[in-house]
PDB file of N, CA and C in Angstrom:
ATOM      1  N   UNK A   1      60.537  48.980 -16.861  1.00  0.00           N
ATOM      2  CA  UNK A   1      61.620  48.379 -16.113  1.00  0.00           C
ATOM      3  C   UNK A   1      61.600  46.871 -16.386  1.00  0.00           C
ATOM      4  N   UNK A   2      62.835  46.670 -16.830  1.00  0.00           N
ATOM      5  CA  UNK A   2      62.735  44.646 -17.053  1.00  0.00           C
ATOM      6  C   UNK A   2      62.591  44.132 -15.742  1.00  0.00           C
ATOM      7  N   UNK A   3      62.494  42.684 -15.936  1.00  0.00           N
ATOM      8  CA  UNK A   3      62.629  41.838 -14.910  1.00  0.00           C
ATOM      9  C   UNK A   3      64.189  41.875 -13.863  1.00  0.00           C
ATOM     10  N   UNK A   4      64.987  41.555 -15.069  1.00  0.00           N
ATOM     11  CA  UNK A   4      66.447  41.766 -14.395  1.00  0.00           C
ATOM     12  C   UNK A   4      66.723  43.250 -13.535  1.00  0.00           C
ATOM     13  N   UNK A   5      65.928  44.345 -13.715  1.00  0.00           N
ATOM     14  CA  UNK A   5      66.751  45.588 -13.374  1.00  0.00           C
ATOM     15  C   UNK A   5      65.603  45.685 -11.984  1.00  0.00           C
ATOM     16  N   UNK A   6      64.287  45.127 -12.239  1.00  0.00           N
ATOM     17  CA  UNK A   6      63.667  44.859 -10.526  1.00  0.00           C
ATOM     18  C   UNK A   6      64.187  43.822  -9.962  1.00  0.00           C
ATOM     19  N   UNK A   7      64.579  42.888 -10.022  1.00  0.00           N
ATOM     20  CA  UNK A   7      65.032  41.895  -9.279  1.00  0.00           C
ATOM     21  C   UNK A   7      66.530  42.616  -8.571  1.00  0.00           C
ATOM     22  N   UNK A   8      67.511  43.020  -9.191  1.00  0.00           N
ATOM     23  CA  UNK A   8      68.416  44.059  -8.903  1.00  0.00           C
ATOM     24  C   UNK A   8      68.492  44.637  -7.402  1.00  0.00           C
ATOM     25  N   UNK A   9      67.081  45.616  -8.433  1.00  0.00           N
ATOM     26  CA  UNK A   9      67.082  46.757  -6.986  1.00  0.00           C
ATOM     27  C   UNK A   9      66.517  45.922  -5.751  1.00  0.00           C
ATOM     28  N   UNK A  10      65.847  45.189  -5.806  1.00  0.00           N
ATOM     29  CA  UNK A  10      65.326  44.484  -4.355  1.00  0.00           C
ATOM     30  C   UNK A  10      66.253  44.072  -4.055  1.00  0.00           C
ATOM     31  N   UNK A  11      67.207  43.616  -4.893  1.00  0.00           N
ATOM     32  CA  UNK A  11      67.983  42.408  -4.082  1.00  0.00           C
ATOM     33  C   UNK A  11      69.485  43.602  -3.424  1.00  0.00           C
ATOM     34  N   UNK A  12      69.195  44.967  -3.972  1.00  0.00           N
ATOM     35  CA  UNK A  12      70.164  45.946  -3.321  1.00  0.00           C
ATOM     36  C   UNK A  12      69.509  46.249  -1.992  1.00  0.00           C
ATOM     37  N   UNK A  13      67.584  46.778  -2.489  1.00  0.00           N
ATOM     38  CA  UNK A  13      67.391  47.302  -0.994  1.00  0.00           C
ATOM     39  C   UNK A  13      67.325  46.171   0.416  1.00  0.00           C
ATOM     40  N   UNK A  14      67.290  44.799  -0.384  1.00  0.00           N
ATOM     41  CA  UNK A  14      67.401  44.159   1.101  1.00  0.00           C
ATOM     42  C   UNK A  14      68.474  44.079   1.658  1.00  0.00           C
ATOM     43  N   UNK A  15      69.542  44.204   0.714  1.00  0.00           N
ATOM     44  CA  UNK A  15      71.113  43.995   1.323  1.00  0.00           C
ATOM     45  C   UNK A  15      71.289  45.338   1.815  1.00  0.00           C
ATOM     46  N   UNK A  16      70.867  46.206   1.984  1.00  0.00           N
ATOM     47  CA  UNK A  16      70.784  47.754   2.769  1.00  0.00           C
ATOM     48  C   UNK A  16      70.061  47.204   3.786  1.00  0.00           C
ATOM     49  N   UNK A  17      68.514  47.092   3.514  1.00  0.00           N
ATOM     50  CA  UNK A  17      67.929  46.704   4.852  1.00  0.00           C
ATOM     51  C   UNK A  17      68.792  46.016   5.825  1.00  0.00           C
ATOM     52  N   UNK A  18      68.811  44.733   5.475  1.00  0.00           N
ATOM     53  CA  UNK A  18      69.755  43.391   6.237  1.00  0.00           C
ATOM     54  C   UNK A  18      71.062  44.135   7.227  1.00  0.00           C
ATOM     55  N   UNK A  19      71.953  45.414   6.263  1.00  0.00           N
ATOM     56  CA  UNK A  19      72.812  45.594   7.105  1.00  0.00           C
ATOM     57  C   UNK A  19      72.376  46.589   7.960  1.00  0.00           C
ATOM     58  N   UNK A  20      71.752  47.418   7.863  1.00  0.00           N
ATOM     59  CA  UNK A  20      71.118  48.464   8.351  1.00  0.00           C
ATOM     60  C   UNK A  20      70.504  48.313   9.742  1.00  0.00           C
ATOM     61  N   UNK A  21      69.706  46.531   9.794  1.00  0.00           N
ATOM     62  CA  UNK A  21      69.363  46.006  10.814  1.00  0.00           C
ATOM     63  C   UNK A  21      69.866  45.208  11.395  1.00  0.00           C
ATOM     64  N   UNK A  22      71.234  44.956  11.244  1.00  0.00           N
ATOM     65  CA  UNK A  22      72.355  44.319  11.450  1.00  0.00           C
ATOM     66  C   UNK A  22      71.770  42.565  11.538  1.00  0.00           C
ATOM     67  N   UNK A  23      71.112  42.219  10.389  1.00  0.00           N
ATOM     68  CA  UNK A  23      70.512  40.893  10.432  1.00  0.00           C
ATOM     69  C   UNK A  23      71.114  40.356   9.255  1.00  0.00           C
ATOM     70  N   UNK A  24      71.898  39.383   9.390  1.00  0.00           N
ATOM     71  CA  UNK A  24      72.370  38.151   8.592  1.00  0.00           C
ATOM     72  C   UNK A  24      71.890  37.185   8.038  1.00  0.00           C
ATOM     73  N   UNK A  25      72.219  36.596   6.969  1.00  0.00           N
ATOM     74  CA  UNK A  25      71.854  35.474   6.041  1.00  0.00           C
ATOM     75  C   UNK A  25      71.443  34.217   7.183  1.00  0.00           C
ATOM     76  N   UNK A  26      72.238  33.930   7.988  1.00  0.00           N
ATOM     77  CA  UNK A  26      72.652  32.948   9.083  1.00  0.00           C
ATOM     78  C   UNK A  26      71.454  32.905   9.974  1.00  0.00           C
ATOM     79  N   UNK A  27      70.384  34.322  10.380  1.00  0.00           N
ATOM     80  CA  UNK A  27      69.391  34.141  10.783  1.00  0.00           C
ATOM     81  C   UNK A  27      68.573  33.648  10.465  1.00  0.00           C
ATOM     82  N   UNK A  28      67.999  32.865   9.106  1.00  0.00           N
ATOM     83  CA  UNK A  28      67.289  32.865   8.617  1.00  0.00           C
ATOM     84  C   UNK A  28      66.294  33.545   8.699  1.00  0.00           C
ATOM     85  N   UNK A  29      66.124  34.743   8.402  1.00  0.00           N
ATOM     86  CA  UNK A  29      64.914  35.662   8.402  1.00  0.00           C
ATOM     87  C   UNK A  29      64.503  36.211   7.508  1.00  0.00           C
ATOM     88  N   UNK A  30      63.458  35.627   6.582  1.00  0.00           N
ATOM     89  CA  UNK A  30      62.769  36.014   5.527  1.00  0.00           C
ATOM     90  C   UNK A  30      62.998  37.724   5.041  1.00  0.00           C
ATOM     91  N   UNK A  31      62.742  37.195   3.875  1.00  0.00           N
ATOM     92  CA  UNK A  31      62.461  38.881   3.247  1.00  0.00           C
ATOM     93  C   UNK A  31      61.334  40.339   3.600  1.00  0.00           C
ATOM     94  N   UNK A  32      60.362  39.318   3.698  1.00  0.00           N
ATOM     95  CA  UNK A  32      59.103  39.919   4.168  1.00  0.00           C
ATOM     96  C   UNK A  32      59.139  40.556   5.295  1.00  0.00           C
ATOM     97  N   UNK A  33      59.663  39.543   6.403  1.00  0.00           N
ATOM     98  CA  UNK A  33      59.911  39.900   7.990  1.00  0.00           C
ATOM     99  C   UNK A  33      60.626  41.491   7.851  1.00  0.00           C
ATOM    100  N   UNK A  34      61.837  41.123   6.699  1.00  0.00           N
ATOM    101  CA  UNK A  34      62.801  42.570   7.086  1.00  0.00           C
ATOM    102  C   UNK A  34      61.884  43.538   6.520  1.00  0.00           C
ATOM    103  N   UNK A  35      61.264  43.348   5.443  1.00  0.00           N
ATOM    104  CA  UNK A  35      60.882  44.611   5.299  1.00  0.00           C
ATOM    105  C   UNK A  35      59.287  45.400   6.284  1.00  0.00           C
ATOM    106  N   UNK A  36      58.940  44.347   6.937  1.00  0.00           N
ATOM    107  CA  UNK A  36      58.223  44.821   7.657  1.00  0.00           C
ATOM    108  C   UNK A  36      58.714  45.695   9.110  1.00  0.00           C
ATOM    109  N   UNK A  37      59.867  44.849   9.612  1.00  0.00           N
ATOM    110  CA  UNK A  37      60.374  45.059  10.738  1.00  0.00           C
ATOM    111  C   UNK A  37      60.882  46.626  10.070  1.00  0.00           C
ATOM    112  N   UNK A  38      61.210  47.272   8.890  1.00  0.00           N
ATOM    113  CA  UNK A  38      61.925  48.696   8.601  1.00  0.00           C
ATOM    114  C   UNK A  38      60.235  49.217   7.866  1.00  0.00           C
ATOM    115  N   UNK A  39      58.990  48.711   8.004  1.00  0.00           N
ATOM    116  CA  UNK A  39      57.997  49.456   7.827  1.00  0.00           C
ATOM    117  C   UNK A  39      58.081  50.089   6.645  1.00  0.00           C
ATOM    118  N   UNK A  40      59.009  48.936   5.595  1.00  0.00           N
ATOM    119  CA  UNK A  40      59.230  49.700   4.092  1.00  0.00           C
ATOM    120  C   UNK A  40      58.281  48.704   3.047  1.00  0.00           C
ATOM    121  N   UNK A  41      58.742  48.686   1.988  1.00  0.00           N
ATOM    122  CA  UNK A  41      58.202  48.297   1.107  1.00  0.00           C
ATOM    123  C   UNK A  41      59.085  47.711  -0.015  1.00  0.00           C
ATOM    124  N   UNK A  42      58.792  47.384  -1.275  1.00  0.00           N
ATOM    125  CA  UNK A  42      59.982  46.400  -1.946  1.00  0.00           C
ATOM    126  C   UNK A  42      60.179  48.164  -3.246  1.00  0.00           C
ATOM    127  N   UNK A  43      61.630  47.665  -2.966  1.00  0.00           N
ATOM    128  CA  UNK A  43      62.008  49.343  -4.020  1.00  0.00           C
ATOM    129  C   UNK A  43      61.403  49.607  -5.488  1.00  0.00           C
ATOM    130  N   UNK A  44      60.837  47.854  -5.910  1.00  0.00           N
ATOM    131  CA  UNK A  44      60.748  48.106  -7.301  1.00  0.00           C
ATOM    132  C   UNK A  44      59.600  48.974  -7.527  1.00  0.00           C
ATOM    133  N   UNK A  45      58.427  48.590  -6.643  1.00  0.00           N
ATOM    134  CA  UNK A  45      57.033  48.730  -6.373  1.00  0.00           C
ATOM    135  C   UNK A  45      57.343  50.750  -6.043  1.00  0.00           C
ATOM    136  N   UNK A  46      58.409  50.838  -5.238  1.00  0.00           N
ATOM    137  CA  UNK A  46      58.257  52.435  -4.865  1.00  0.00           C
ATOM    138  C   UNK A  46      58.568  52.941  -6.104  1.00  0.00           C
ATOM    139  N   UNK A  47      59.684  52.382  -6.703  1.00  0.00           N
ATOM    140  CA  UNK A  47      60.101  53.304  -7.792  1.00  0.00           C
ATOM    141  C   UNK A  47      59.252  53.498  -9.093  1.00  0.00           C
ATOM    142  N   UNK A  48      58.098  52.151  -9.179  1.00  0.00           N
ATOM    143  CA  UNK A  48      57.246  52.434 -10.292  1.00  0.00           C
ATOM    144  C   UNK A  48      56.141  53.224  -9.696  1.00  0.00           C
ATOM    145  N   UNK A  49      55.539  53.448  -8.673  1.00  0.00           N
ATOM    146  CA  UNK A  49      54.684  54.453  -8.427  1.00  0.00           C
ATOM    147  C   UNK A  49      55.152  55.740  -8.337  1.00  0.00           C
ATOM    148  N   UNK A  50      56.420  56.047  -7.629  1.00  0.00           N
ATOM    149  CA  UNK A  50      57.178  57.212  -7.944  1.00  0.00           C
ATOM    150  C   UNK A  50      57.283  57.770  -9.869  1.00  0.00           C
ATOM    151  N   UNK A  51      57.485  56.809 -10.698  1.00  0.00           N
ATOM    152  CA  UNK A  51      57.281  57.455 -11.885  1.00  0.00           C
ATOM    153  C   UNK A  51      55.888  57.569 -12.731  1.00  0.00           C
ATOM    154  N   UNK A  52      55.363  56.730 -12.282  1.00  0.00           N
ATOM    155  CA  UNK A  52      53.650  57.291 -12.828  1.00  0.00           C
ATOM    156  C   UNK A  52      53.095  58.758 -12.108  1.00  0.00           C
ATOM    157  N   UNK A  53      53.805  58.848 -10.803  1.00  0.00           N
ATOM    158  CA  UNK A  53      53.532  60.277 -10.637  1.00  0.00           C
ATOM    159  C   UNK A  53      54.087  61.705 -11.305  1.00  0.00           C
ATOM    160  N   UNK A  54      55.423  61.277 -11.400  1.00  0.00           N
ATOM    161  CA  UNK A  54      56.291  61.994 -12.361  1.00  0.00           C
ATOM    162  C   UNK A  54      55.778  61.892 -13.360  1.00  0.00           C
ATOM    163  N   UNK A  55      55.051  60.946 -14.243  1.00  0.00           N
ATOM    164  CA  UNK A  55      54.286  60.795 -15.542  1.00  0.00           C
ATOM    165  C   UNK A  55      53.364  62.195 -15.604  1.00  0.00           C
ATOM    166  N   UNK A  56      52.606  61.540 -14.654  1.00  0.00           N
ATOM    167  CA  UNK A  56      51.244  62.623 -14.408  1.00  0.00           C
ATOM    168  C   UNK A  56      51.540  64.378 -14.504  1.00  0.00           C
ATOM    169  N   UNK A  57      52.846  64.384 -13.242  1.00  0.00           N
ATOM    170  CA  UNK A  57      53.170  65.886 -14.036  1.00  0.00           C
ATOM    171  C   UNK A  57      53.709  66.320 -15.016  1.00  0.00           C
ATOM    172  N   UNK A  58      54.315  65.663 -15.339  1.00  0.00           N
ATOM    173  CA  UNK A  58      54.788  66.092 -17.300  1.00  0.00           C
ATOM    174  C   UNK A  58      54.053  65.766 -18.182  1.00  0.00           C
ATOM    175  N   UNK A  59      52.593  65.310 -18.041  1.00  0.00           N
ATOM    176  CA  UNK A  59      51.725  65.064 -19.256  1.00  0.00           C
ATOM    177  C   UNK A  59      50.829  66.811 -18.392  1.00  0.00           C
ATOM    178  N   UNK A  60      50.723  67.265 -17.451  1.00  0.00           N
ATOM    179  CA  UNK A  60      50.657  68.249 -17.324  1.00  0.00           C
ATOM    180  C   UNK A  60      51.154  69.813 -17.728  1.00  0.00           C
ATOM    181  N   UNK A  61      52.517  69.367 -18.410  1.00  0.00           N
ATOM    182  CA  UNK A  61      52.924  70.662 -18.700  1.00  0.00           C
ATOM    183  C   UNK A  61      52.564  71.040 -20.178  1.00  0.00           C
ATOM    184  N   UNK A  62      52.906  72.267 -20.406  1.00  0.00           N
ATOM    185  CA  UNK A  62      52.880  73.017 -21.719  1.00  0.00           C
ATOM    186  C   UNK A  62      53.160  71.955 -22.760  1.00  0.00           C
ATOM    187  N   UNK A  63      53.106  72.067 -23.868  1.00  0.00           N
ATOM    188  CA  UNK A  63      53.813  71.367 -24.710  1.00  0.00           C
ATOM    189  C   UNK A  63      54.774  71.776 -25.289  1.00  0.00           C
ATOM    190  N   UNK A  64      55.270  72.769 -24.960  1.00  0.00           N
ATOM    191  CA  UNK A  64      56.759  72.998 -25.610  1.00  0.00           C
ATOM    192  C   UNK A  64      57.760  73.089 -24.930  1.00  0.00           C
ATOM    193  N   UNK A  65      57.602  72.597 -23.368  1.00  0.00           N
ATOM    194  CA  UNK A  65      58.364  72.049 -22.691  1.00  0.00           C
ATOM    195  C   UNK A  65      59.111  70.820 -22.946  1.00  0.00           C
ATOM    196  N   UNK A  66      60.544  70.805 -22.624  1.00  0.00           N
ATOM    197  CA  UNK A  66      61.307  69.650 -23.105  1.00  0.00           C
ATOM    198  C   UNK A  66      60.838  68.290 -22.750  1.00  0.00           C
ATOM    199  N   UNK A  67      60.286  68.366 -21.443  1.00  0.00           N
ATOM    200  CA  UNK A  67      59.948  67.508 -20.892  1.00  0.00           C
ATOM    201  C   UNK A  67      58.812  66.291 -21.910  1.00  0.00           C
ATOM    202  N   UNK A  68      57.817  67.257 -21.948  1.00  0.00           N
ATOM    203  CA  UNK A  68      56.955  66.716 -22.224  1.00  0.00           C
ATOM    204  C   UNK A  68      57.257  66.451 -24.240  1.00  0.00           C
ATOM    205  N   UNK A  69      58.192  67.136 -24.530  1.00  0.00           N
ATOM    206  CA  UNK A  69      58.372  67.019 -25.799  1.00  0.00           C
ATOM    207  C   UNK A  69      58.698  65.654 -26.232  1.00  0.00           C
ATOM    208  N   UNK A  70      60.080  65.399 -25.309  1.00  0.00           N
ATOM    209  CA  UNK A  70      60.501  63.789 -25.291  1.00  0.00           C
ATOM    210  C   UNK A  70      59.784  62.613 -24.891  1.00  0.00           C
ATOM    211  N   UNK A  71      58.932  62.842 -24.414  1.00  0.00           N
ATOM    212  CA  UNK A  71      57.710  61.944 -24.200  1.00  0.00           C
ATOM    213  C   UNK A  71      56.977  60.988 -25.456  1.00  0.00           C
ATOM    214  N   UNK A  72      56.550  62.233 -26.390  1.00  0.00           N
ATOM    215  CA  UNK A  72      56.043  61.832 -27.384  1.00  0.00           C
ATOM    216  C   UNK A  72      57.042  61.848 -28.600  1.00  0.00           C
ATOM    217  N   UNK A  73      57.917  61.974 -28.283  1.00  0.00           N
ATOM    218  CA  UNK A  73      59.379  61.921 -29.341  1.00  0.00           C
ATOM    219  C   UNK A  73      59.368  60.543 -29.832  1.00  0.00           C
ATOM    220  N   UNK A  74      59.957  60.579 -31.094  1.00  0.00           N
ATOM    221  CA  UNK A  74      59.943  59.011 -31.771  1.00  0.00           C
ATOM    222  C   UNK A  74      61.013  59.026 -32.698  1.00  0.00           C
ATOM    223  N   UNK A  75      62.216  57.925 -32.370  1.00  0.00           N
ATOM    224  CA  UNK A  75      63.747  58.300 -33.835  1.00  0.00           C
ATOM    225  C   UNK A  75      63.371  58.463 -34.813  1.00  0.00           C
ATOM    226  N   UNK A  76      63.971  58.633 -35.891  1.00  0.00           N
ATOM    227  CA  UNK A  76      64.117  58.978 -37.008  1.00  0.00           C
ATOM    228  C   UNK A  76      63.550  57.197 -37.630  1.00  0.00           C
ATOM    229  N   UNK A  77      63.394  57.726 -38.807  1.00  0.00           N
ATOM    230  CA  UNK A  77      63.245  56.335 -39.598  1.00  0.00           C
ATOM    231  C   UNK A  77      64.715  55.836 -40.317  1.00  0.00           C
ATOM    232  N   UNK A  78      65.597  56.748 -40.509  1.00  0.00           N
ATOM    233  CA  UNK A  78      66.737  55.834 -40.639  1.00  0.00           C
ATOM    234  C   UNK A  78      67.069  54.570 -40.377  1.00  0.00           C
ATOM    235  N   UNK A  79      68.193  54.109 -41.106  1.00  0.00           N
ATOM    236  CA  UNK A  79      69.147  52.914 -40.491  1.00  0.00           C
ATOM    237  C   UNK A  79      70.358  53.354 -40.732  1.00  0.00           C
ATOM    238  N   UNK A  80      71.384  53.064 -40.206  1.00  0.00           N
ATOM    239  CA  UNK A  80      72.700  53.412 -40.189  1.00  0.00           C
ATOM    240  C   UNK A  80      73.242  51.971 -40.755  1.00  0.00           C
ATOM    241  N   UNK A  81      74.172  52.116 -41.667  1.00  0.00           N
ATOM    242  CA  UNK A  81      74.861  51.208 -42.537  1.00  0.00           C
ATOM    243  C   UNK A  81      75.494  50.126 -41.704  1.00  0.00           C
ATOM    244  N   UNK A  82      75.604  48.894 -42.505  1.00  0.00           N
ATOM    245  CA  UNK A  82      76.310  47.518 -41.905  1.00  0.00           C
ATOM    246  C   UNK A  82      77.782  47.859 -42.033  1.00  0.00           C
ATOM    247  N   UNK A  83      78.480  46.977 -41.223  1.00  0.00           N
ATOM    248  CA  UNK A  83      79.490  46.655 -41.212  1.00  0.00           C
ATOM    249  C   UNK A  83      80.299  48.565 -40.547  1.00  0.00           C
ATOM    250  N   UNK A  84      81.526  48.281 -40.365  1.00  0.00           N
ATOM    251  CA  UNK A  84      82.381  48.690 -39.787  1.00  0.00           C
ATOM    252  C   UNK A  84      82.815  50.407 -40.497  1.00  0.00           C
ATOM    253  N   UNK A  85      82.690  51.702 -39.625  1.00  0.00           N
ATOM    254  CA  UNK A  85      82.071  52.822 -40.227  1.00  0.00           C
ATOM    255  C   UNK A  85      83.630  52.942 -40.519  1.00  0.00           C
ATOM    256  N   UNK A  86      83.682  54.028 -41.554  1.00  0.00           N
ATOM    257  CA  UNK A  86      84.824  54.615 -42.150  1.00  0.00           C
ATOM    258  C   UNK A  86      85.239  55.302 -41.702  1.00  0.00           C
TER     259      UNK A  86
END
């Protein structure tokens, strides 16, 4: 996950939090505060432990499961031609 696409989601789940707890910019009330006061956590942090677990079970399966096929999948060595296709 880049920088830009965590910065994102936090800055979605606090604007959920914020309205959710009907708390405004105008309060000045830190980030931290809200997410303590909803006993959550910052989304980027959930969503990367959520996929190392998902990791864990698809390095578990068969190997001729799709899953785990695309895992270790790698493109082609091609290049596709310059300029503007015919």
């Amino acid at each position: 996950m880049t920088a830009r696409i965590e910065h994102k989601l936090n800055v979605f789940h606090q604007r959920c939090l914020r309205k959710i707890l009907k708390v405004t910019y105008k309060d000045h009330i830190t980030n931290e505060e809200i997410l303590l006061w909803a006993n959550s956590r910052k989304l980027s942090n959930i969503v990367t432990e959520r996929r190392f677990r998902m990791a864990g079970h698809i390095l578990r399966l068969p190997d001729h499961r799709a899953a785990k096929v695309t895992i270790s999948w790698t493109p082609a060595d091609g290049r596709r031609k310059t300029g503007r296709p015919k």
